[in-house]
N, C-alpha and C. Protein backbone atom coordinates (compact mmCIF):
# COMPACT_ATOMS: atom_id res chain seq x y z
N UNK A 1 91.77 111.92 64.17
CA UNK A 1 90.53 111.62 64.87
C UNK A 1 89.42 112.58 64.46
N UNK A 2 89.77 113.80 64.27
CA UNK A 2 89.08 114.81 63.83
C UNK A 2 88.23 114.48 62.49
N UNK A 3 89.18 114.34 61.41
CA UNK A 3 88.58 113.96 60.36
C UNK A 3 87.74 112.53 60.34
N UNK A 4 88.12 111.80 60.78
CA UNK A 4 87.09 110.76 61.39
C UNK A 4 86.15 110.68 61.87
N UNK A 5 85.61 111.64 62.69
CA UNK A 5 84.70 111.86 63.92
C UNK A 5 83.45 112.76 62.52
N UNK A 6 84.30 113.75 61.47
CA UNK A 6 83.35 114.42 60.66
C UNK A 6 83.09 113.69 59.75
N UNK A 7 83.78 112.33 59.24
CA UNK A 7 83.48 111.64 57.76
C UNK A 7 82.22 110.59 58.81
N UNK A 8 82.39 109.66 59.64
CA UNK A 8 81.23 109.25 60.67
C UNK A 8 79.70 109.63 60.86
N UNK A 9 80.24 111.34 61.57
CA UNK A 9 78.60 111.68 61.40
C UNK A 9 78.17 111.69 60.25
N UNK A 10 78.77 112.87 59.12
CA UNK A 10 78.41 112.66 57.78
C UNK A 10 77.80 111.31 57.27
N UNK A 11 78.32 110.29 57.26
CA UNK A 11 78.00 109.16 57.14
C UNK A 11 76.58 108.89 57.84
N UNK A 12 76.39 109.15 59.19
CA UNK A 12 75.26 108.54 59.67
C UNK A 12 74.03 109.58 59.49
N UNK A 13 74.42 110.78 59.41
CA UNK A 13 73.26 111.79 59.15
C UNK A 13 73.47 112.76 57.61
N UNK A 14 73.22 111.30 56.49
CA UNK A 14 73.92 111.81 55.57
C UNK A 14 73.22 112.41 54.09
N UNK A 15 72.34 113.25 54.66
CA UNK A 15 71.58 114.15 53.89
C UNK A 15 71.63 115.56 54.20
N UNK A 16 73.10 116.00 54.49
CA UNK A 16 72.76 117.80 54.95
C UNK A 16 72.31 118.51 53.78
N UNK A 17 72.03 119.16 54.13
CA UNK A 17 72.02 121.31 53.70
C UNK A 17 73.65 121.56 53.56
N UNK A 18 73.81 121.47 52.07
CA UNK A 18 75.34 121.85 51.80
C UNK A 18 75.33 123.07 52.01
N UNK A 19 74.58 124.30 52.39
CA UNK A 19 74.62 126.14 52.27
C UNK A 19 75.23 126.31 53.49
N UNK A 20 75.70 125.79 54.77
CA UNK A 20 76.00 126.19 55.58
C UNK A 20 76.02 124.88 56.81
N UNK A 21 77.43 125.05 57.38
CA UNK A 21 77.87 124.27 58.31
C UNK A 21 78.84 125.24 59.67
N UNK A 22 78.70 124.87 60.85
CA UNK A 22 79.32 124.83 61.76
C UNK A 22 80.28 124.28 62.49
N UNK A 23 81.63 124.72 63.20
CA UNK A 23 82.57 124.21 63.68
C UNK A 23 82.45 124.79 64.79
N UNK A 24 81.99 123.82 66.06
CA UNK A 24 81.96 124.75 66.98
C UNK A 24 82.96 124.34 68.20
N UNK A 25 83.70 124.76 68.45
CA UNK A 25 84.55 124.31 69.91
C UNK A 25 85.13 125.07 71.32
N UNK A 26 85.70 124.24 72.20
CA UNK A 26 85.75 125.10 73.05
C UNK A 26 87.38 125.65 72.82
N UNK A 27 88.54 124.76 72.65
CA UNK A 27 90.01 125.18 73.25
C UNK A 27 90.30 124.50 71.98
N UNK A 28 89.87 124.10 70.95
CA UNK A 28 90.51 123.26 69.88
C UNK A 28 91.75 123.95 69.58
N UNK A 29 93.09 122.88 68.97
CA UNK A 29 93.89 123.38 68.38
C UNK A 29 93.96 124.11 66.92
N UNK A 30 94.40 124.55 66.67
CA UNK A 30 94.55 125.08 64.84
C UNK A 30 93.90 123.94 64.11
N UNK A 31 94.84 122.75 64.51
CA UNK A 31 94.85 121.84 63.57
C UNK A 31 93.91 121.02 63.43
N UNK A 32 92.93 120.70 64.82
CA UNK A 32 91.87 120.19 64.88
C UNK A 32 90.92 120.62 63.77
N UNK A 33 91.12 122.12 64.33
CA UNK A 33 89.66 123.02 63.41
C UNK A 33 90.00 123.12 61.57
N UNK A 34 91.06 123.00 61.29
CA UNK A 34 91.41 122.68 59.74
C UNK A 34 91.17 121.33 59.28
N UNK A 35 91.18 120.15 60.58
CA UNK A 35 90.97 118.61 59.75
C UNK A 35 89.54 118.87 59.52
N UNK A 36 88.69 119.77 60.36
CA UNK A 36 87.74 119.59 60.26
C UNK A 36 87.05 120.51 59.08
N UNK A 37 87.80 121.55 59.10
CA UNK A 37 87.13 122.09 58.02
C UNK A 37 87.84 121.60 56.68
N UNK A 38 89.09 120.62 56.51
CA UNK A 38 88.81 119.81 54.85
C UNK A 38 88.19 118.97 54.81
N UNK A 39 87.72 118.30 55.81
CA UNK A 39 86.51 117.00 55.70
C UNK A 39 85.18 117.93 55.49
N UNK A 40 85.06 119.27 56.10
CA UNK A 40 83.58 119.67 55.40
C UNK A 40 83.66 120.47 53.85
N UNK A 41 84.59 120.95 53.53
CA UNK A 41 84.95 121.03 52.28
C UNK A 41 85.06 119.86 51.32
N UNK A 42 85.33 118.88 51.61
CA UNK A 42 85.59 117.60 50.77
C UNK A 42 84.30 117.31 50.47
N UNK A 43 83.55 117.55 51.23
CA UNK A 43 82.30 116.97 51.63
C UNK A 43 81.34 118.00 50.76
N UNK A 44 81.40 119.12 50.60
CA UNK A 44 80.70 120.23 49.66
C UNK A 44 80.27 121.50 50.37
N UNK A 45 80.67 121.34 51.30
CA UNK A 45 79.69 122.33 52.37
C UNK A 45 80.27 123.76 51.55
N UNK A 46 79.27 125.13 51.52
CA UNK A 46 79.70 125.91 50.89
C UNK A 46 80.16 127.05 51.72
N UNK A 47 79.33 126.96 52.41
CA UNK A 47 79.94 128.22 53.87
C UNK A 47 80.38 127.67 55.33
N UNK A 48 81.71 127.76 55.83
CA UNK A 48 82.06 126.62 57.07
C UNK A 48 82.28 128.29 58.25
N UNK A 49 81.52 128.24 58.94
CA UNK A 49 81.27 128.74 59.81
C UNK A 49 82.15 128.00 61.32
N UNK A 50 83.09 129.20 61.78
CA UNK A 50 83.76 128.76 63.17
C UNK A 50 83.14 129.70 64.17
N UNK A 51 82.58 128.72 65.33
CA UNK A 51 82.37 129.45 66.25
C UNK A 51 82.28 128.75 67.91
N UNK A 52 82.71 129.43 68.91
CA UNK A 52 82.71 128.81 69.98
C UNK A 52 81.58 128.68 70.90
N UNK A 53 81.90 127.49 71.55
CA UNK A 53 81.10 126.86 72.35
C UNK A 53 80.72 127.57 73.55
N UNK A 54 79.56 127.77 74.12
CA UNK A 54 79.48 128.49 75.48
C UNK A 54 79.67 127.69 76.36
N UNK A 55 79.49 128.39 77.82
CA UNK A 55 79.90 127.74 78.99
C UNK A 55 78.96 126.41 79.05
N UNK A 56 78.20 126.23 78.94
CA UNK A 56 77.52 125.44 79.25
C UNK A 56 78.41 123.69 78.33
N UNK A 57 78.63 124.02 77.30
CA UNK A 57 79.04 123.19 76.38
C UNK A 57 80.58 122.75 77.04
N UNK A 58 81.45 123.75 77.47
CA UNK A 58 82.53 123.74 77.80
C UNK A 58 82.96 122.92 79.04
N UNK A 59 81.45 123.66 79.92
CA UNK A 59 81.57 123.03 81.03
C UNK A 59 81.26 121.24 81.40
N UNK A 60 80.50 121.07 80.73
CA UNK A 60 80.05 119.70 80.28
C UNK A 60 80.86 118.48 79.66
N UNK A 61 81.60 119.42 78.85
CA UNK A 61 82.48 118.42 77.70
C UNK A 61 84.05 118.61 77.98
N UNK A 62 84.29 119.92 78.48
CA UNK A 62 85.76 120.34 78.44
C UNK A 62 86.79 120.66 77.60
N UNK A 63 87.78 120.74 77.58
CA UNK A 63 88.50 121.57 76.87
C UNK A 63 88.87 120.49 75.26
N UNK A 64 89.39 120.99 74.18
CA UNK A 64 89.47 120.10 72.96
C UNK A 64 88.24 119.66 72.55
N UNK A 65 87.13 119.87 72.87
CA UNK A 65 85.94 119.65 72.39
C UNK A 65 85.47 120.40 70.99
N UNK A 66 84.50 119.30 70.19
CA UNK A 66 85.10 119.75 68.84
C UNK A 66 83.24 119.33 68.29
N UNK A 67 82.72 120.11 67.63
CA UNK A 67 81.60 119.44 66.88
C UNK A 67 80.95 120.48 65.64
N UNK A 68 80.49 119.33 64.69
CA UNK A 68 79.75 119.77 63.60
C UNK A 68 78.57 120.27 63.92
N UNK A 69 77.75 121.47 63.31
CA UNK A 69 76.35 121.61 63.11
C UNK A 69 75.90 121.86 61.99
N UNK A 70 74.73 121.34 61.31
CA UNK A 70 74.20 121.30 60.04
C UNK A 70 72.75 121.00 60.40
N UNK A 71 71.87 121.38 59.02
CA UNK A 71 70.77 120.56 59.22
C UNK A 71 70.79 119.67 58.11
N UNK A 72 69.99 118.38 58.61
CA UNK A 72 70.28 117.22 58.22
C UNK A 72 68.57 117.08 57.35
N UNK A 73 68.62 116.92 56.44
CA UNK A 73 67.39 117.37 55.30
C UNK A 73 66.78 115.75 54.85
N UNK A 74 67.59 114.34 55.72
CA UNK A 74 67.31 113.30 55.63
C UNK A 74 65.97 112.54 56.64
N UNK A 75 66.25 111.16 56.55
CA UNK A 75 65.16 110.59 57.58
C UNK A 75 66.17 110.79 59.06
């Protein structure tokens, strides 16, 4: 699902800034955060940045919560 959820956005916002990407979550497993970082490797990204979500994000979305950040250099 993981890798799905990153080949998707990619797909819909599909003009990033390959210099730098984000993995940001709250309780993800290992394995979550590795599908996600070979779909942004596959993808070209050159620096994959992990970092967690604050309360606010956590509190909102809950635990296993999982998302990309980039900037998107498209329309």
């Amino acid at each position: 699902v993981v890798s799905k959820y990153c080949q998707e956005t990619l797909d819909e916002f599909h003009t990033p800034d390959l210099d730098k990407v984000f993995i940001t979550y709250t309780t993800a497993t290992p394995e979550m955060v590795e599908a996600a970082r070979a779909a942004l490797v596959e993808r070209g990204f050159k620096n994959i940045y992990e970092t967690h979500a604050g309360c606010t994000i956590a509190s909102h979305c809950g635990g296993n919560t999982l998302g990309i950040l980039y900037f998107n250099d498209g329309e």
